[in-house]
N, C-alpha and C. Protein backbone atom coordinates (compact mmCIF):
# COMPACT_ATOMS: atom_id res chain seq x y z
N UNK A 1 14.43 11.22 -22.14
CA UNK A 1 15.58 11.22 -21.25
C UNK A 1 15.14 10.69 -19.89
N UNK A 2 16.21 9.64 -19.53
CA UNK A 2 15.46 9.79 -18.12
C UNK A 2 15.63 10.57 -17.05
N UNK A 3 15.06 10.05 -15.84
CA UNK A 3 15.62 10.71 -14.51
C UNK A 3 16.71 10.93 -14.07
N UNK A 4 17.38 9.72 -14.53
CA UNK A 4 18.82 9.27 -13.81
C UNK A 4 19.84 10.19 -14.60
N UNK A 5 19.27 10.21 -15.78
CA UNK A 5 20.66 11.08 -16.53
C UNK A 5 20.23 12.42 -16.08
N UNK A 6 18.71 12.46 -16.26
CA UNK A 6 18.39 14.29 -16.33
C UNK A 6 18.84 14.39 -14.80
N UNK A 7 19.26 13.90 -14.16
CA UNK A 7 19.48 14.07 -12.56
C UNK A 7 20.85 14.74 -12.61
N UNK A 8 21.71 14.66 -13.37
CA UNK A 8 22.93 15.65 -13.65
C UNK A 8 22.54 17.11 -14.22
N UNK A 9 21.72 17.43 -15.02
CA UNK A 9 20.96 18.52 -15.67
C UNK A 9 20.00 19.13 -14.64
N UNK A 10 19.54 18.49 -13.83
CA UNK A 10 18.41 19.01 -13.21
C UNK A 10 18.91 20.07 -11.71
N UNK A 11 17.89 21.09 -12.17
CA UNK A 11 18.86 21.88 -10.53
C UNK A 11 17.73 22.02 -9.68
N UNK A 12 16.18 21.50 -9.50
CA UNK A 12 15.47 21.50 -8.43
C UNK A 12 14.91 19.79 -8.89
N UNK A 13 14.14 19.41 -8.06
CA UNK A 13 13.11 18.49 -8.09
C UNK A 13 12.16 18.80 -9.47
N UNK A 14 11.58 20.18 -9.61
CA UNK A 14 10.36 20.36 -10.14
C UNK A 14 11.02 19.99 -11.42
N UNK A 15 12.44 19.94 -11.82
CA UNK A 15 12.65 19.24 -13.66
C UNK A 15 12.81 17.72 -13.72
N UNK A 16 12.06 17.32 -12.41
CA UNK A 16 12.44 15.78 -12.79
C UNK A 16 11.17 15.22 -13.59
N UNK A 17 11.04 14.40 -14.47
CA UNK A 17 9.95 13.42 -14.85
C UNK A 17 8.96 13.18 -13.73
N UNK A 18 9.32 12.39 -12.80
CA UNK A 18 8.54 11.71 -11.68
C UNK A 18 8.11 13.02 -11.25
N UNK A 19 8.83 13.58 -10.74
CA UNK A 19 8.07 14.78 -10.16
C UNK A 19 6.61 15.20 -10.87
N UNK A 20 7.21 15.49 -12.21
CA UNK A 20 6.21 16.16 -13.24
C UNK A 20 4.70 15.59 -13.24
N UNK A 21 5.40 14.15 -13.36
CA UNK A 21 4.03 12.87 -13.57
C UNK A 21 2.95 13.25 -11.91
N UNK A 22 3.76 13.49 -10.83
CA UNK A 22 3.08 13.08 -9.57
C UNK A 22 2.42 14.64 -9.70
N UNK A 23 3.11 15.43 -9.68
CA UNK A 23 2.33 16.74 -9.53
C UNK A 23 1.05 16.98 -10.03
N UNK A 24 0.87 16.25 -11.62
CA UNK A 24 -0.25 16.12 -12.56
C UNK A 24 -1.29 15.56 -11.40
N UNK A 25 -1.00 14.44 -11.26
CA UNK A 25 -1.55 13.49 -10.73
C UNK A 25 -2.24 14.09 -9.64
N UNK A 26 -1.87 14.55 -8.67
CA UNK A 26 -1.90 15.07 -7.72
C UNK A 26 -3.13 16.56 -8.18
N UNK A 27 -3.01 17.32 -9.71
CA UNK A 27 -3.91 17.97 -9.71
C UNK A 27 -5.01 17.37 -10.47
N UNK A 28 -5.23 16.33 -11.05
CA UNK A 28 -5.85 16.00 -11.41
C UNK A 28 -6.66 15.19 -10.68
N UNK A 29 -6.24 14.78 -9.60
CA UNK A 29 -7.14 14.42 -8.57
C UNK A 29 -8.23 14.94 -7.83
N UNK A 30 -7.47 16.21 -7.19
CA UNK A 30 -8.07 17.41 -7.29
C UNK A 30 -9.67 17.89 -8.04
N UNK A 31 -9.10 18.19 -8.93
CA UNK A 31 -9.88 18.42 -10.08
C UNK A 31 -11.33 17.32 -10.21
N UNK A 32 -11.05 16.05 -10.20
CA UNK A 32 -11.90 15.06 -10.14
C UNK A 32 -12.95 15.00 -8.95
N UNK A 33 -11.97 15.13 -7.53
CA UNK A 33 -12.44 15.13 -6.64
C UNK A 33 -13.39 16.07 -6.22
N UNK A 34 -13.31 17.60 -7.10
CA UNK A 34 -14.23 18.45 -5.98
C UNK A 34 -15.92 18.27 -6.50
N UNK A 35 -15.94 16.88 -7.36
CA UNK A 35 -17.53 16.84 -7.56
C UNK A 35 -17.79 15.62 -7.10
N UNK A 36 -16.45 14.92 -6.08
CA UNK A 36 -17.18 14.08 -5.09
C UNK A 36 -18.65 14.19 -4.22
N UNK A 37 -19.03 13.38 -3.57
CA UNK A 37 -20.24 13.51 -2.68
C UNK A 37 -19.21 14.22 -1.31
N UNK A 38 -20.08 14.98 -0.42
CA UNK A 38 -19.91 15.88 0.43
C UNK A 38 -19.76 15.06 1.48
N UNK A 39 -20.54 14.13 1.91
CA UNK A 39 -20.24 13.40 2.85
C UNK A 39 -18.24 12.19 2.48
N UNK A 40 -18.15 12.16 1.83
CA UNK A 40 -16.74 11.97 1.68
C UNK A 40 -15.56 12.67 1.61
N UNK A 41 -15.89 14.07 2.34
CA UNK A 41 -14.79 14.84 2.25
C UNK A 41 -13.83 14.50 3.04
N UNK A 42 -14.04 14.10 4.25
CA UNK A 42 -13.06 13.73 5.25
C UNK A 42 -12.54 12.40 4.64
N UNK A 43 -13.70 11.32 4.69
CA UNK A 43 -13.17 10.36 4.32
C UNK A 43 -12.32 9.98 3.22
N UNK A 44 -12.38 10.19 2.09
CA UNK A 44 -12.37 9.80 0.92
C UNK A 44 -11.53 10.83 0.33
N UNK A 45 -12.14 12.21 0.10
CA UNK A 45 -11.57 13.26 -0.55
C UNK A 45 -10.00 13.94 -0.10
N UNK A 46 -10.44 13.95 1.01
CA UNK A 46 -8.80 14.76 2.24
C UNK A 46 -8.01 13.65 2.13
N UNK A 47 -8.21 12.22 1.65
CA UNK A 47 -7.12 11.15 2.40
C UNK A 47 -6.32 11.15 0.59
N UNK A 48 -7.26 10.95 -0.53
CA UNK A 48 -6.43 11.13 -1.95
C UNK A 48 -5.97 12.27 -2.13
N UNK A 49 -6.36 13.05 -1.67
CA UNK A 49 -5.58 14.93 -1.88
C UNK A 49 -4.13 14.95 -1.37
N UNK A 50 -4.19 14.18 0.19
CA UNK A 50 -3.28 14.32 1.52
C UNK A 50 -2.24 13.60 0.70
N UNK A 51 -2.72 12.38 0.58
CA UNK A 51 -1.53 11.15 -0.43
C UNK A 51 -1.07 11.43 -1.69
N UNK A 52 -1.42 12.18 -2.48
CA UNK A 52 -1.57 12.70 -3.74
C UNK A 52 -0.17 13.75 -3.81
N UNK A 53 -0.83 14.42 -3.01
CA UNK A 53 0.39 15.76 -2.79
C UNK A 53 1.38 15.39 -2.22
N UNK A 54 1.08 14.24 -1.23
CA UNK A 54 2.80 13.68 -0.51
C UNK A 54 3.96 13.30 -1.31
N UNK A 55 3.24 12.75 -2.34
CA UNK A 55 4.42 11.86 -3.13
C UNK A 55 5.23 13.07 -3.73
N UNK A 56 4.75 14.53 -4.28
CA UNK A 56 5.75 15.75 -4.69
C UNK A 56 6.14 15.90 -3.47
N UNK A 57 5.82 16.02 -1.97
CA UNK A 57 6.61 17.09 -1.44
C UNK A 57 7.31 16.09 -1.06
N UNK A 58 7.65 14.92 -0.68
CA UNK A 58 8.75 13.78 -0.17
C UNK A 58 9.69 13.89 -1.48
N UNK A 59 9.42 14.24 -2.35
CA UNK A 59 10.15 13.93 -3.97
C UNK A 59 11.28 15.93 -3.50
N UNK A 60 10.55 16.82 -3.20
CA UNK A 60 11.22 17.63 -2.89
C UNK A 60 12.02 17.39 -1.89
N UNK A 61 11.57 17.25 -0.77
CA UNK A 61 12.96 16.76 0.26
C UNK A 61 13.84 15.81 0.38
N UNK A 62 13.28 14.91 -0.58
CA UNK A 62 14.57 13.68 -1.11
C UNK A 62 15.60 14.60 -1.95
N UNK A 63 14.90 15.40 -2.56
CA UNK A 63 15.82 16.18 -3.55
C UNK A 63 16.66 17.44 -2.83
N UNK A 64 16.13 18.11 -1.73
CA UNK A 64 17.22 18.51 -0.87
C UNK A 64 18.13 17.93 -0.08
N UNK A 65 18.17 16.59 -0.10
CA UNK A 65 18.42 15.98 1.06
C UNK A 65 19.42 15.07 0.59
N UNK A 66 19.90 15.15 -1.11
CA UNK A 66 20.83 14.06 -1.83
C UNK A 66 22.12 13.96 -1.19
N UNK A 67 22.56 15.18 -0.69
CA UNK A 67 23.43 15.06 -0.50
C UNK A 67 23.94 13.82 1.28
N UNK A 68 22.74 13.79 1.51
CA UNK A 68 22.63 12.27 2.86
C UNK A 68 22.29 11.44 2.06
N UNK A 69 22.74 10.19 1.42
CA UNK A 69 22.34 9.39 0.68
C UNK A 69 21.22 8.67 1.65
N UNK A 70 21.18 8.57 3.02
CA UNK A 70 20.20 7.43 4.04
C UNK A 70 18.97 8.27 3.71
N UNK A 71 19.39 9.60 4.11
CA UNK A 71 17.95 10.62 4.03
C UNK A 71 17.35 10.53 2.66
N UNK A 72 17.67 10.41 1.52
CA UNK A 72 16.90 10.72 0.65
C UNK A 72 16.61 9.71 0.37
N UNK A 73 17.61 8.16 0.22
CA UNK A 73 16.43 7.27 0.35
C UNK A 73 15.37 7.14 1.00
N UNK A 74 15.51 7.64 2.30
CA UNK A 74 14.25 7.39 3.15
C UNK A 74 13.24 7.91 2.69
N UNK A 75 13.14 9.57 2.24
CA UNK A 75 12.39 10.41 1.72
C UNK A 75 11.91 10.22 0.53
N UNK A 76 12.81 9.33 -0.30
CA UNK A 76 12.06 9.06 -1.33
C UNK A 76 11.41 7.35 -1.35
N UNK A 77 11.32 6.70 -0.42
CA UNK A 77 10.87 5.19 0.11
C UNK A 77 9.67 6.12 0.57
N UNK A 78 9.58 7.09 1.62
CA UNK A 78 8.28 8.01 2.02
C UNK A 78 7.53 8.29 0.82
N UNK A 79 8.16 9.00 -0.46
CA UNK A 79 7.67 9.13 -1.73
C UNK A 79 6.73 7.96 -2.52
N UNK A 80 7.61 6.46 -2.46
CA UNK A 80 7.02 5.87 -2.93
C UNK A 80 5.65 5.19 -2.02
N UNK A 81 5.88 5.29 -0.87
CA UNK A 81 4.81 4.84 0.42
C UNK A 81 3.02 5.57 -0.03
N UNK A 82 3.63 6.66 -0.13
CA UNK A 82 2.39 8.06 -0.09
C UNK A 82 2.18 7.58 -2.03
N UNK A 83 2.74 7.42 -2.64
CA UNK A 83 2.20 6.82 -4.49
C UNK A 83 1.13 5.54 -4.08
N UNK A 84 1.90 4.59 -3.25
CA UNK A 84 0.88 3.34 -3.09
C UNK A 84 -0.42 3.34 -2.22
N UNK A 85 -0.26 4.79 -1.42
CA UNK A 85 -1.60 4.80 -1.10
C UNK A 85 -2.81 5.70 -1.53
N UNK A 86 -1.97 6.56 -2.55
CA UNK A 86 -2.76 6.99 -3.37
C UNK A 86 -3.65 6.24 -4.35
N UNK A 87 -2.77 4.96 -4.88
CA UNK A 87 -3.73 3.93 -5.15
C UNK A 87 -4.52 3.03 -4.69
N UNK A 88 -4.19 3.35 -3.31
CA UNK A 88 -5.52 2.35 -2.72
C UNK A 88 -6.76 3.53 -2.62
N UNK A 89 -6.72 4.39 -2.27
CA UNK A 89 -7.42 5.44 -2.38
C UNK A 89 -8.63 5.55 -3.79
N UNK A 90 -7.69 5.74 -4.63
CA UNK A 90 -7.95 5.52 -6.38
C UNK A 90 -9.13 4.46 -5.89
N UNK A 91 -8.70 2.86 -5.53
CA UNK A 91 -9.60 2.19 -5.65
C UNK A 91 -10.78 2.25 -4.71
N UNK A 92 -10.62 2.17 -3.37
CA UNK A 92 -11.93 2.99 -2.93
C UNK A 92 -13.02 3.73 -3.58
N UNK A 93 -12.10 5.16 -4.50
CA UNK A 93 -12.85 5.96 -4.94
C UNK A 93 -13.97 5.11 -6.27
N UNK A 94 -13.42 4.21 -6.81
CA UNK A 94 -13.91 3.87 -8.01
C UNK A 94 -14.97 2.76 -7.51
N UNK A 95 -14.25 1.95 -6.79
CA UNK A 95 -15.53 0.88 -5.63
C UNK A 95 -16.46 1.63 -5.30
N UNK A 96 -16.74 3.16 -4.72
CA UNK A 96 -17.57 3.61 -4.32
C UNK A 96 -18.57 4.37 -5.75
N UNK A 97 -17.90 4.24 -6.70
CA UNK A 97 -18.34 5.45 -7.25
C UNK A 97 -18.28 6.77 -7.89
N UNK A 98 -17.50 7.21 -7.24
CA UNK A 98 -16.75 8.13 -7.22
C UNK A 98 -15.99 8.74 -8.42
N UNK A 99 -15.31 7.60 -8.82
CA UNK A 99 -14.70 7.57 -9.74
C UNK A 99 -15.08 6.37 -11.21
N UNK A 100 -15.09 6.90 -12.23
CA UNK A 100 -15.40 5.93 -13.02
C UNK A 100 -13.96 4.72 -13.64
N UNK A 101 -14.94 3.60 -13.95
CA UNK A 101 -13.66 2.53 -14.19
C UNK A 101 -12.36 2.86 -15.49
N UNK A 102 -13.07 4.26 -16.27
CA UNK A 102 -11.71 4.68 -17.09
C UNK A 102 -11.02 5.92 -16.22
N UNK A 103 -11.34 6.64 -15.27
CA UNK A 103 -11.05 7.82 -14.82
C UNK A 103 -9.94 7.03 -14.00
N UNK A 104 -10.47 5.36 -13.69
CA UNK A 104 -9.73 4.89 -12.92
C UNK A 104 -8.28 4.25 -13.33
N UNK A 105 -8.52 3.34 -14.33
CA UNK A 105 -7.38 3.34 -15.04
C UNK A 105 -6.39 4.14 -15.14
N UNK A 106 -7.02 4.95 -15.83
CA UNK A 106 -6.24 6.37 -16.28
C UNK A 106 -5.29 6.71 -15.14
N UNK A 107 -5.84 7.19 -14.01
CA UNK A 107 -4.81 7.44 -12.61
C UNK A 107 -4.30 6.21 -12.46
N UNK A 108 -4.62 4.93 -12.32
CA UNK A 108 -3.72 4.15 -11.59
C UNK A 108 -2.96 3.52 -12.59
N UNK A 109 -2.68 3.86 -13.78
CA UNK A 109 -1.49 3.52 -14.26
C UNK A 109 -0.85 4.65 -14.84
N UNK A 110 -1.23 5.85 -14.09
CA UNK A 110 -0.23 7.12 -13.71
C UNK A 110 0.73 6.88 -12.57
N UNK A 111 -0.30 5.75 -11.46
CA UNK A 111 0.50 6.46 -10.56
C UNK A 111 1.52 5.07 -10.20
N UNK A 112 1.05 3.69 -11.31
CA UNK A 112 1.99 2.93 -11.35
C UNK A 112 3.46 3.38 -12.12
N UNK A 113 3.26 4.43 -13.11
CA UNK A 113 4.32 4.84 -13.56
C UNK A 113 5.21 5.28 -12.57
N UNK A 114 4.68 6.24 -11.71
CA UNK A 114 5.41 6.94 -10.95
C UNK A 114 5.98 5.73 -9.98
N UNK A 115 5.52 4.59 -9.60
CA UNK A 115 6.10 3.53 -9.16
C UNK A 115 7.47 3.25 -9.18
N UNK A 116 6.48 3.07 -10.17
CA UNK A 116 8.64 2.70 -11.23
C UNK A 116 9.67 3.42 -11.48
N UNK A 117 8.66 4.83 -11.97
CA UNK A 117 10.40 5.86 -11.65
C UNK A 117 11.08 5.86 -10.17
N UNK A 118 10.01 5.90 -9.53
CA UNK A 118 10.82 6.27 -8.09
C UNK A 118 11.61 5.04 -7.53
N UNK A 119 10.72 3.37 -8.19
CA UNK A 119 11.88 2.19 -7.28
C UNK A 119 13.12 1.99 -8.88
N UNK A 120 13.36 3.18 -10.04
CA UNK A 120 14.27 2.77 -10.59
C UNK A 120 15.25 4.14 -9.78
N UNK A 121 15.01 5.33 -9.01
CA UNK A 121 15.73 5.64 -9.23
C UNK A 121 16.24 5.79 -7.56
N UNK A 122 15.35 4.66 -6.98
CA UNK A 122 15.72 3.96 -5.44
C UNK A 122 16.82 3.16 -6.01
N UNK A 123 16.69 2.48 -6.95
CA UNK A 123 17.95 1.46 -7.70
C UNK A 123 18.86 2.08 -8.09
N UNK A 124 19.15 3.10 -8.33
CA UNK A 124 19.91 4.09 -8.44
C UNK A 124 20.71 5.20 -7.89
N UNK A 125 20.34 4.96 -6.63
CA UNK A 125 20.32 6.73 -5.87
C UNK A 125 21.80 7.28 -6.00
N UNK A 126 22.89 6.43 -6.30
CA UNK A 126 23.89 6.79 -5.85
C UNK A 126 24.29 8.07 -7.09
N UNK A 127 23.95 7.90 -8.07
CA UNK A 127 23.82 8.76 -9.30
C UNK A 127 23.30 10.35 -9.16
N UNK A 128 22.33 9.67 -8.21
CA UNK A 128 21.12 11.30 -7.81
C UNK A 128 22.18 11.94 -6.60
N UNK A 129 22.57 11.18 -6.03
CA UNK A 129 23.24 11.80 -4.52
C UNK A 129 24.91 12.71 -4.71
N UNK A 130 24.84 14.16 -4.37
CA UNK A 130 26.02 14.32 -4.39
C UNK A 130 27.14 14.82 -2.96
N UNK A 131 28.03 14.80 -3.12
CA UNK A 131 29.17 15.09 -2.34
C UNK A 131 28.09 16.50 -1.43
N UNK A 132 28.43 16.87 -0.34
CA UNK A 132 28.29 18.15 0.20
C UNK A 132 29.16 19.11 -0.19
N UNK A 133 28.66 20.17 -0.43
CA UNK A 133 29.04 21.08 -0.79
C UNK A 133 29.37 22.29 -0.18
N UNK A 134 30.30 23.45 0.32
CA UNK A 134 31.14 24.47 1.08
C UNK A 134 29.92 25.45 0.47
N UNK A 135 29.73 25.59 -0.49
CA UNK A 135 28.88 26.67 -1.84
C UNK A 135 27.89 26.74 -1.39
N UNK A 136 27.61 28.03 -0.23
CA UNK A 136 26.51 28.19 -0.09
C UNK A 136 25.05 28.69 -1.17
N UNK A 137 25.77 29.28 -1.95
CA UNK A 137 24.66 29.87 -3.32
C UNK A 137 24.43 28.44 -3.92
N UNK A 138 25.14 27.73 -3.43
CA UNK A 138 24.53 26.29 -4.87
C UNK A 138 23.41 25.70 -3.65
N UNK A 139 22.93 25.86 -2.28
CA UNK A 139 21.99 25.34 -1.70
C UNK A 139 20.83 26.06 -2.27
N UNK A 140 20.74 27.56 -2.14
CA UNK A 140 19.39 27.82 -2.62
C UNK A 140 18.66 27.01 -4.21
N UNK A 141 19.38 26.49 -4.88
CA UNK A 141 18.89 25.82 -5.81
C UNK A 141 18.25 24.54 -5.61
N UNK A 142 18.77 24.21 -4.20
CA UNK A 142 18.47 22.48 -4.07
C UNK A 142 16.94 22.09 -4.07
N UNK A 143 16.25 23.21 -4.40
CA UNK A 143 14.79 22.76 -3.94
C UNK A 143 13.99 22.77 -5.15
């Protein structure tokens, strides 16, 4: 199913696909990262963690924010910003070392996926975006 349809079904961010994919991503980076070299923590380690995790939490406030169609594009253009520099990151890590050339793959055509969900459902937004709503109990869900 995709996004666009599950975007009628879905009542936070965390049931979207993209979401799902970036969150992984984001721990699996993690995960990879904490047997980086020590001297790359600032450099190297904090900047794929920082970018990693951006692309969920911009994916959450695009997703509170549907109801401003400008805002959540923006937030989710922020979404896709923080994906592409997670892959430059990716490559650093693998230029240096860091990462091996399948560990590398592997993420960067994770996080090209996530590419694409997010500029199909930038091609889309009007689907994701709804009317404002009076219903205050239907906001606590928006997240």
């Amino acid at each position: 199913m995709t996004d666009q349809k599950k975007s009628r079904m879905a009542k936070t961010a965390k049931d979207l696909e993209v979401y799902r994919l970036a969150y992984g991503i984001a721990m699996e980076v993690f995960e990879i990262s904490r047997s980086w070299p020590r001297e790359e923590r600032y450099a190297l380690t904090d900047q794929v963690r920082r970018c990693s995790r951006a692309v969920c939490a911009n994916l959450r406030e695009a997703w509170a924010k549907r109801r401003y169609p400008a805002h959540f594009i923006s937030k989710l253009t922020d979404a896709d910003a923080e994906n592409s520099e997670t892959d430059t990151w990716l490559d650093f890590a693998k230029d240096s070392g860091c990462l091996s050339p399948e560990q590398h793959e592997c993420l960067s055509g994770k996080v090209s996926q996530v590419g694409r969900m997010l500029g199909a459902i930038l091609r889309n937004s009007d689907s994701f975006c709804r009317p404002p709503t009076t219903d205050h109990r239907q906001r606590t869900t928006d997240n």
